[in-house]
N, C-alpha and C. Protein backbone atom coordinates (compact mmCIF):
# COMPACT_ATOMS: atom_id res chain seq x y z
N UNK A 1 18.31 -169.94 -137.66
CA UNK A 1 18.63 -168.99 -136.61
C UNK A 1 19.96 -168.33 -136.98
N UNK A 2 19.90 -167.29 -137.17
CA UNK A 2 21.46 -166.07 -137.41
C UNK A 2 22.32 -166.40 -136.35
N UNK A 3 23.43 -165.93 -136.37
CA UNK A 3 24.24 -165.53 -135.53
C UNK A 3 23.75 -164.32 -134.49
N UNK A 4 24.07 -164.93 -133.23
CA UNK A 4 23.49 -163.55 -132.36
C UNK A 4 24.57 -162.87 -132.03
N UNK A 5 24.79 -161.61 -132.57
CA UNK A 5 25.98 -160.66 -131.87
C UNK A 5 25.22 -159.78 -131.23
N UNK A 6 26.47 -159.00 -130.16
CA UNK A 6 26.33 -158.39 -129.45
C UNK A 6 27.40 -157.42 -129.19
N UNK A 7 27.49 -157.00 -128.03
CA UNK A 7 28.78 -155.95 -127.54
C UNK A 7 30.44 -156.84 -127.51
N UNK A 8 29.83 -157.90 -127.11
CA UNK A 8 31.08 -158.97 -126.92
C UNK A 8 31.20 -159.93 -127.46
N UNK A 9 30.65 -160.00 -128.84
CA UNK A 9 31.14 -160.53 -130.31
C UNK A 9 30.43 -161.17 -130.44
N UNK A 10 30.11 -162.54 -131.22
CA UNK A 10 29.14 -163.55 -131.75
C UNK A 10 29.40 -165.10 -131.33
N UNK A 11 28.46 -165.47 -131.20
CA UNK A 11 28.09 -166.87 -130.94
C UNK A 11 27.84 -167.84 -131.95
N UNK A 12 27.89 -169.11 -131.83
CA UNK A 12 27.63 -169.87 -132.84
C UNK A 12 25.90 -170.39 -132.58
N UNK A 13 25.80 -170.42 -134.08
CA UNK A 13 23.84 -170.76 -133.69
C UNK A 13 23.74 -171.88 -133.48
N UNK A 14 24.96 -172.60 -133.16
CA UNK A 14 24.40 -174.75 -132.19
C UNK A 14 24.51 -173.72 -130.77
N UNK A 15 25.11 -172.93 -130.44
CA UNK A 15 24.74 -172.41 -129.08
C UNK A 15 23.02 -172.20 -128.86
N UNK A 16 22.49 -171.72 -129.74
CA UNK A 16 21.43 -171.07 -129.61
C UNK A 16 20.51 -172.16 -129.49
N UNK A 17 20.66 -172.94 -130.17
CA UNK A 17 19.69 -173.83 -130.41
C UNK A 17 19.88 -174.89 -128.96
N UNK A 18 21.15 -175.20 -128.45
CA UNK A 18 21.77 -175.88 -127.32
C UNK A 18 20.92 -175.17 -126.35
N UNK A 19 20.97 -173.96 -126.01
CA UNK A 19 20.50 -173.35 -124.83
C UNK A 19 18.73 -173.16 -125.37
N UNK A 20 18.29 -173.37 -126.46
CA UNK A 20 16.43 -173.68 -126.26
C UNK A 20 16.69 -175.18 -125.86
N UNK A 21 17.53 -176.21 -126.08
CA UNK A 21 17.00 -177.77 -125.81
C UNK A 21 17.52 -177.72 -124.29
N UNK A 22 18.26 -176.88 -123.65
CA UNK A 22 18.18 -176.74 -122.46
C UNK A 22 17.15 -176.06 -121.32
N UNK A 23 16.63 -175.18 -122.08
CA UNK A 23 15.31 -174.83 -121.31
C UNK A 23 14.09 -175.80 -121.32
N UNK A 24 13.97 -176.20 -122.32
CA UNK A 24 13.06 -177.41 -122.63
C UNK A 24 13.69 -178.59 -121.59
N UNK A 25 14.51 -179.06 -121.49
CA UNK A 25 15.35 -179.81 -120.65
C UNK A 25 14.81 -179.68 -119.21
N UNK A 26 15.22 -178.50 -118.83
CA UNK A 26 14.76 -177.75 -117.39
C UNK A 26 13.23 -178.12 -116.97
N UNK A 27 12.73 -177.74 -117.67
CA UNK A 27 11.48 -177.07 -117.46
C UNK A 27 10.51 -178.44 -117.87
N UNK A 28 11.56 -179.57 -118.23
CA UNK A 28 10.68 -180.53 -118.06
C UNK A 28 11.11 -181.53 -116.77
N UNK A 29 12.52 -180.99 -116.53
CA UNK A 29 12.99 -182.08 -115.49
C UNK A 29 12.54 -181.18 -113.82
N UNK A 30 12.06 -179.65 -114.00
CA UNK A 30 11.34 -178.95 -112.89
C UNK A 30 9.66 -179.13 -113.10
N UNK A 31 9.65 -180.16 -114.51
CA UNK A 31 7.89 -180.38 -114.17
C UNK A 31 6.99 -178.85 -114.60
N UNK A 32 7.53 -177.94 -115.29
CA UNK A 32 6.65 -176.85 -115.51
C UNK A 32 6.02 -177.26 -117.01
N UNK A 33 5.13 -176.08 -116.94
CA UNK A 33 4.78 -176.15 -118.25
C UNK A 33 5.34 -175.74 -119.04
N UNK A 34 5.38 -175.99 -120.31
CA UNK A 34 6.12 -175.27 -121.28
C UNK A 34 4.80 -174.28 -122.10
N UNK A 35 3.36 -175.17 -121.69
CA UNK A 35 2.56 -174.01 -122.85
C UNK A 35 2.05 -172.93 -122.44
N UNK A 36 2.44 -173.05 -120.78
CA UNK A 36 1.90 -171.85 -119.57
C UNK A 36 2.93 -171.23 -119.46
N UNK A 37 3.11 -169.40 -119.71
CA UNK A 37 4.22 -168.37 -119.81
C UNK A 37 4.10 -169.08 -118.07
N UNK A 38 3.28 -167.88 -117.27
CA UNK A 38 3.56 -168.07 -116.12
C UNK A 38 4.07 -169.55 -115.52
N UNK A 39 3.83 -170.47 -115.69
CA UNK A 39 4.32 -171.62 -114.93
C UNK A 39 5.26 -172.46 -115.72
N UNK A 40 5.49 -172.12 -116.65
CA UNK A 40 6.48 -172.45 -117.44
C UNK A 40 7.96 -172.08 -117.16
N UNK A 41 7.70 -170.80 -116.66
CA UNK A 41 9.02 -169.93 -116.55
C UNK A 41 9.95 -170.41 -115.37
N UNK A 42 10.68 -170.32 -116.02
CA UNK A 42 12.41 -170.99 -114.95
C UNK A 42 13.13 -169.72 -115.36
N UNK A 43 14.08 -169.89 -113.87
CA UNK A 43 15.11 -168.74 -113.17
C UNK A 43 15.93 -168.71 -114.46
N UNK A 44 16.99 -167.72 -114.18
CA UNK A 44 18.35 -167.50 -114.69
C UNK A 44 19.12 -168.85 -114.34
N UNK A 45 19.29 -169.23 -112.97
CA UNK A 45 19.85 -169.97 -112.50
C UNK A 45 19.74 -171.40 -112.42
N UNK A 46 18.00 -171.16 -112.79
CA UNK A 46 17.46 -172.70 -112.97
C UNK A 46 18.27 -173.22 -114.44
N UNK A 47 17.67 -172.31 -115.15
CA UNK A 47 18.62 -172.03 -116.26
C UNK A 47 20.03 -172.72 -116.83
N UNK A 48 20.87 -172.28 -115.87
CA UNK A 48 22.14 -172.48 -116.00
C UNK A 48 22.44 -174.29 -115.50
N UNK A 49 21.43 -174.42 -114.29
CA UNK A 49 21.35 -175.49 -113.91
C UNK A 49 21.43 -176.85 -115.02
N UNK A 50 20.13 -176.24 -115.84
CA UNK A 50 19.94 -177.38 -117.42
C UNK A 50 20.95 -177.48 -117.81
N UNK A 51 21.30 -176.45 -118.55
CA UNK A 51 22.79 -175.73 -119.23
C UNK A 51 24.12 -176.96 -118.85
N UNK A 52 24.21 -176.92 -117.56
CA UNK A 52 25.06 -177.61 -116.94
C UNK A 52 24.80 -179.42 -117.26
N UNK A 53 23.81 -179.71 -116.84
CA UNK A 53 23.57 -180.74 -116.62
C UNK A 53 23.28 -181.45 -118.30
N UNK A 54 22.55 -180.54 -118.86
CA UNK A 54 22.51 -181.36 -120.60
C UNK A 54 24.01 -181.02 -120.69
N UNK A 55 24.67 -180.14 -120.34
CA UNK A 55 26.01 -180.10 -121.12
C UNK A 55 26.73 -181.55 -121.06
N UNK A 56 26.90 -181.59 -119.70
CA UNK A 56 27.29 -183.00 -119.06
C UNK A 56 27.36 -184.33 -119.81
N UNK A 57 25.65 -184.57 -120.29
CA UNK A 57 25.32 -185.43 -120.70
C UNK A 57 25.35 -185.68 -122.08
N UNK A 58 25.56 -184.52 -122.72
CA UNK A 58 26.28 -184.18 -124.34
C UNK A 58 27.74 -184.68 -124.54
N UNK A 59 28.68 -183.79 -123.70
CA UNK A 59 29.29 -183.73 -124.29
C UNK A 59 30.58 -184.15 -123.29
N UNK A 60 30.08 -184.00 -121.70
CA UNK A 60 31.05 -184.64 -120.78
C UNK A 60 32.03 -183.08 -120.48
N UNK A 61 33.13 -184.05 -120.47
CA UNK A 61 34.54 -182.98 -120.02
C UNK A 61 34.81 -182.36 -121.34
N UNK A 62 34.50 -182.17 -122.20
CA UNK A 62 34.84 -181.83 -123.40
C UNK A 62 33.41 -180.36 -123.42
N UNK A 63 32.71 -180.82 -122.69
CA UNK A 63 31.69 -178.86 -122.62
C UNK A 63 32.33 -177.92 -122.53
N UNK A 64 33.49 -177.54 -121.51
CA UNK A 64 34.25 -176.43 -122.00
C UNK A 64 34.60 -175.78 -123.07
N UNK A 65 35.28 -176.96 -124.10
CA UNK A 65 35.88 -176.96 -124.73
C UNK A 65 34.70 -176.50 -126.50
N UNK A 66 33.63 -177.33 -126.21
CA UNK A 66 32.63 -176.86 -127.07
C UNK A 66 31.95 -175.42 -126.82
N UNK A 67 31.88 -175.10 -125.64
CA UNK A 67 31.25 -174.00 -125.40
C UNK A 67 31.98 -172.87 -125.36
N UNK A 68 33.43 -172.93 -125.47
CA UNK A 68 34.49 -171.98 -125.90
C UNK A 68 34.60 -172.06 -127.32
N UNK A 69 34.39 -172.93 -128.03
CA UNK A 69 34.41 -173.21 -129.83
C UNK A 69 32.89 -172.39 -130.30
N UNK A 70 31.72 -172.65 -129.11
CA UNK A 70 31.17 -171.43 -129.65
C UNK A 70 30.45 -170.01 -129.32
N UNK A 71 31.55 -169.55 -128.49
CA UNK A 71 32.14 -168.14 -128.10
C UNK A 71 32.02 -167.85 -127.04
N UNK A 72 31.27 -168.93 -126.17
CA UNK A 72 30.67 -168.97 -124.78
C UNK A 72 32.17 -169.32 -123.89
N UNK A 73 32.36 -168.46 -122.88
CA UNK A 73 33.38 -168.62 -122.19
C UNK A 73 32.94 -168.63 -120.52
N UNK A 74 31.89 -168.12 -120.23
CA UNK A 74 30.96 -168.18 -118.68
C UNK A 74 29.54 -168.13 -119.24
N UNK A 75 28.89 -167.92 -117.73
CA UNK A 75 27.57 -167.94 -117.64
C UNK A 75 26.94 -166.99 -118.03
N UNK A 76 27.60 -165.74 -117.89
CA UNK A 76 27.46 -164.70 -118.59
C UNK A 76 26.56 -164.59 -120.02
N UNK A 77 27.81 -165.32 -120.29
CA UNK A 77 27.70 -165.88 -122.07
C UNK A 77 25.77 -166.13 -122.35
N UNK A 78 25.72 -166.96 -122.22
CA UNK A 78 24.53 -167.50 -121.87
C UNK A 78 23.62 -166.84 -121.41
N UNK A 79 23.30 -166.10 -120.90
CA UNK A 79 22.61 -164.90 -120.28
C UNK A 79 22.38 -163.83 -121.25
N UNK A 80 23.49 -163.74 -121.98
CA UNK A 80 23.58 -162.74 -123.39
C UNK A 80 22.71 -162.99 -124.32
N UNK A 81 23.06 -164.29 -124.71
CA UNK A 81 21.74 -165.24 -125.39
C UNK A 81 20.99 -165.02 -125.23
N UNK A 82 20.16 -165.32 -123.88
CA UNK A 82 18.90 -165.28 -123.46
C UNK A 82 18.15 -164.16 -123.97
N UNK A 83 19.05 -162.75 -123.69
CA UNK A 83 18.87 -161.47 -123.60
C UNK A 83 18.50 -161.00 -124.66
N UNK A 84 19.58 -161.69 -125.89
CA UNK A 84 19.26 -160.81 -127.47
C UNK A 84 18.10 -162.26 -128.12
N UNK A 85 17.64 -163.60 -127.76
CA UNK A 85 16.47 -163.73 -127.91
C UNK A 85 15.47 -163.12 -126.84
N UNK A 86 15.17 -162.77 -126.24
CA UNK A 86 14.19 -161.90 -126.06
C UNK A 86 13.79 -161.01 -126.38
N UNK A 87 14.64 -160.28 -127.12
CA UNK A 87 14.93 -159.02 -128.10
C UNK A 87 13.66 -159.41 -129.46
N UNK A 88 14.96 -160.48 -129.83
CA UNK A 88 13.85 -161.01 -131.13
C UNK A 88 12.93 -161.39 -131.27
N UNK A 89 12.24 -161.72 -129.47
CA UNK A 89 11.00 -162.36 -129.73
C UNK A 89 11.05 -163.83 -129.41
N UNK A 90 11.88 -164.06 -129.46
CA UNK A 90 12.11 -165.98 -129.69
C UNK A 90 12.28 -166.66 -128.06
N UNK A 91 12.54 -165.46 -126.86
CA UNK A 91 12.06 -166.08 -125.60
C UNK A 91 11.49 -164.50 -125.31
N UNK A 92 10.93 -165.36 -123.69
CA UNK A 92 10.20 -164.27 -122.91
C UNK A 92 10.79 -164.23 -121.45
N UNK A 93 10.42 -162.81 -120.78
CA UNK A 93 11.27 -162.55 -119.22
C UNK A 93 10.30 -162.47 -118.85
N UNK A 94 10.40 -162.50 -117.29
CA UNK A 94 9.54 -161.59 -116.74
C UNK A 94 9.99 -160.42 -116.54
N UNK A 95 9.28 -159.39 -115.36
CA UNK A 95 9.82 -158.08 -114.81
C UNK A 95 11.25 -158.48 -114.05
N UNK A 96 11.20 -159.45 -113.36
CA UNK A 96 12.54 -159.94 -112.61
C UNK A 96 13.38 -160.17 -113.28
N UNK A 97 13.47 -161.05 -114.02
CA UNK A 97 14.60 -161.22 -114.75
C UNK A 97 15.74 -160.33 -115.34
N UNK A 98 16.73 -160.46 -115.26
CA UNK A 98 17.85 -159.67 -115.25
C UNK A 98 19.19 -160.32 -115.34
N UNK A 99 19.85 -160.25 -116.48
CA UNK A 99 21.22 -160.20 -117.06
C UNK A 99 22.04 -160.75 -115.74
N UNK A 100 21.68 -159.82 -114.55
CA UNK A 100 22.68 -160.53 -113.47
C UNK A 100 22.94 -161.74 -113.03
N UNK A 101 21.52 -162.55 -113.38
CA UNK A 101 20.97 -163.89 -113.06
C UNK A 101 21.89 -164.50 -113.44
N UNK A 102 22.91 -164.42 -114.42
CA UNK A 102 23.63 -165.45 -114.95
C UNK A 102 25.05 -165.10 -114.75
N UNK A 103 25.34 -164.07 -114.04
CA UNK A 103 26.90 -163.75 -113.73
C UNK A 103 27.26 -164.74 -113.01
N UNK A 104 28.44 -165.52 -112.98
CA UNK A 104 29.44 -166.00 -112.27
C UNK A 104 28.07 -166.84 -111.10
N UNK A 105 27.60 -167.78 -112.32
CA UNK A 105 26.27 -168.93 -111.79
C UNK A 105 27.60 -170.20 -111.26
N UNK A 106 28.52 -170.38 -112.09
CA UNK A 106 29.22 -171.08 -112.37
C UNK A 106 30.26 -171.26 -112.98
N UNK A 107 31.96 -172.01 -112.82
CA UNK A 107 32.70 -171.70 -113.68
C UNK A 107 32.84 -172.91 -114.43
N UNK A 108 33.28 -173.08 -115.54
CA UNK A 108 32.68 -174.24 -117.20
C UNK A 108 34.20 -175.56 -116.50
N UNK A 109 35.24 -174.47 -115.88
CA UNK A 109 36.12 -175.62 -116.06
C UNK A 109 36.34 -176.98 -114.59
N UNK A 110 35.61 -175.98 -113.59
CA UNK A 110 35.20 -176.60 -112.29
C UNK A 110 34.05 -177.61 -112.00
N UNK A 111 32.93 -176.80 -112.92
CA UNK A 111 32.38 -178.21 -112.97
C UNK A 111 31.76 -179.34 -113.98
N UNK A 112 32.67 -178.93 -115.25
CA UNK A 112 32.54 -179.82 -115.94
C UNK A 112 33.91 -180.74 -115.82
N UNK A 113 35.06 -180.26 -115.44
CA UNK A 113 36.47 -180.75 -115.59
C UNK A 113 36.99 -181.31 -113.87
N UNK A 114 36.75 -180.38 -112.95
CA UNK A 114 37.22 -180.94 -111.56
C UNK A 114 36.27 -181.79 -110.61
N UNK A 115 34.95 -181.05 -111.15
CA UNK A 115 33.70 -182.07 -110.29
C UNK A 115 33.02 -183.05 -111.18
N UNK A 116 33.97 -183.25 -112.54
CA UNK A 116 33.12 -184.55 -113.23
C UNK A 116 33.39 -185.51 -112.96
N UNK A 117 32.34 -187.16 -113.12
CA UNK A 117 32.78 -188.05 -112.43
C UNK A 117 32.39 -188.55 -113.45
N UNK A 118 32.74 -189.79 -113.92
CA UNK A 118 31.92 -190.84 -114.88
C UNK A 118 30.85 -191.75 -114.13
N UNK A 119 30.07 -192.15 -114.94
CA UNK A 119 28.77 -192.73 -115.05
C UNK A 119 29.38 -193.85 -115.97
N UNK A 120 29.83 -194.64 -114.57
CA UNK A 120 30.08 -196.44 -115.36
C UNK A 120 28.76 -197.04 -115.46
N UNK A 121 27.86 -197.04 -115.34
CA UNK A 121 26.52 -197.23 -115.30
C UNK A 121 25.72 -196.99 -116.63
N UNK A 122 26.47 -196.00 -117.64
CA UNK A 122 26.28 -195.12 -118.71
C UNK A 122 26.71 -196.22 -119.63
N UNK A 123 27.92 -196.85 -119.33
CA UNK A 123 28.68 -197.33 -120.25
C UNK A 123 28.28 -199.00 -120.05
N UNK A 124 27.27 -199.23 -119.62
CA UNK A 124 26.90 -200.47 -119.61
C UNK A 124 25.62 -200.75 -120.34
């Protein structure tokens, strides 16, 4: 997978690949299909939801910090992604779907850094 640029510079391709194991993520923890377009398909927001939650479980309080190392600074970010694979072919929208879906879903340092909690449970 290339580098995806855009208007607002380039991403790193563990982003790219991070945000397909996050839809896959989603869309198995919302129970859709993955081989059905129609019932397969998750929101922008559902989206961001995965995003969030595999981030979590990756990488902890330190997701910011990876997802600024690769060029992702909001939700935005991510949405951009989405946008220039669909371009290439490599995801699909519907008619709804729209770039806006992912504006200001969430901010990286609130809830990976002020609303994180540990999972002593994790560490056992």
């Amino acid at each position: 997978m290339a580098f995806i640029q855009n208007s607002i510079g380039q991403y790193h391709p563990q982003a790219c690949h991070f945000l397909l194991a996050a839809l896959q993520y989603t869309q198995q923890e919302l129970g859709r299909d993955r081989s059905s377009e129609r019932t397969g398909h998750i929101s922008g927001q559902e989206l961001m939801n995965g995003v969030r939650q595999l981030g979590q479980k990756h990488f902890g309080m330190l997701c910011p910090i990876v997802f600024r190392n690769w060029g992702i600074n909001s939700t935005e970010d991510f949405g951009r992604i989405v946008f220039a694979m669909i371009e290439s072919g490599e995801m699909k929208k519907t008619p709804e779907d729209c770039l806006d879906d992912f504006i200001d879903v969430y901010d990286f340092d609130d809830v990976f850094v002020n609303q994180y909690t540990l999972d002593e449970n994790a560490a056992r």
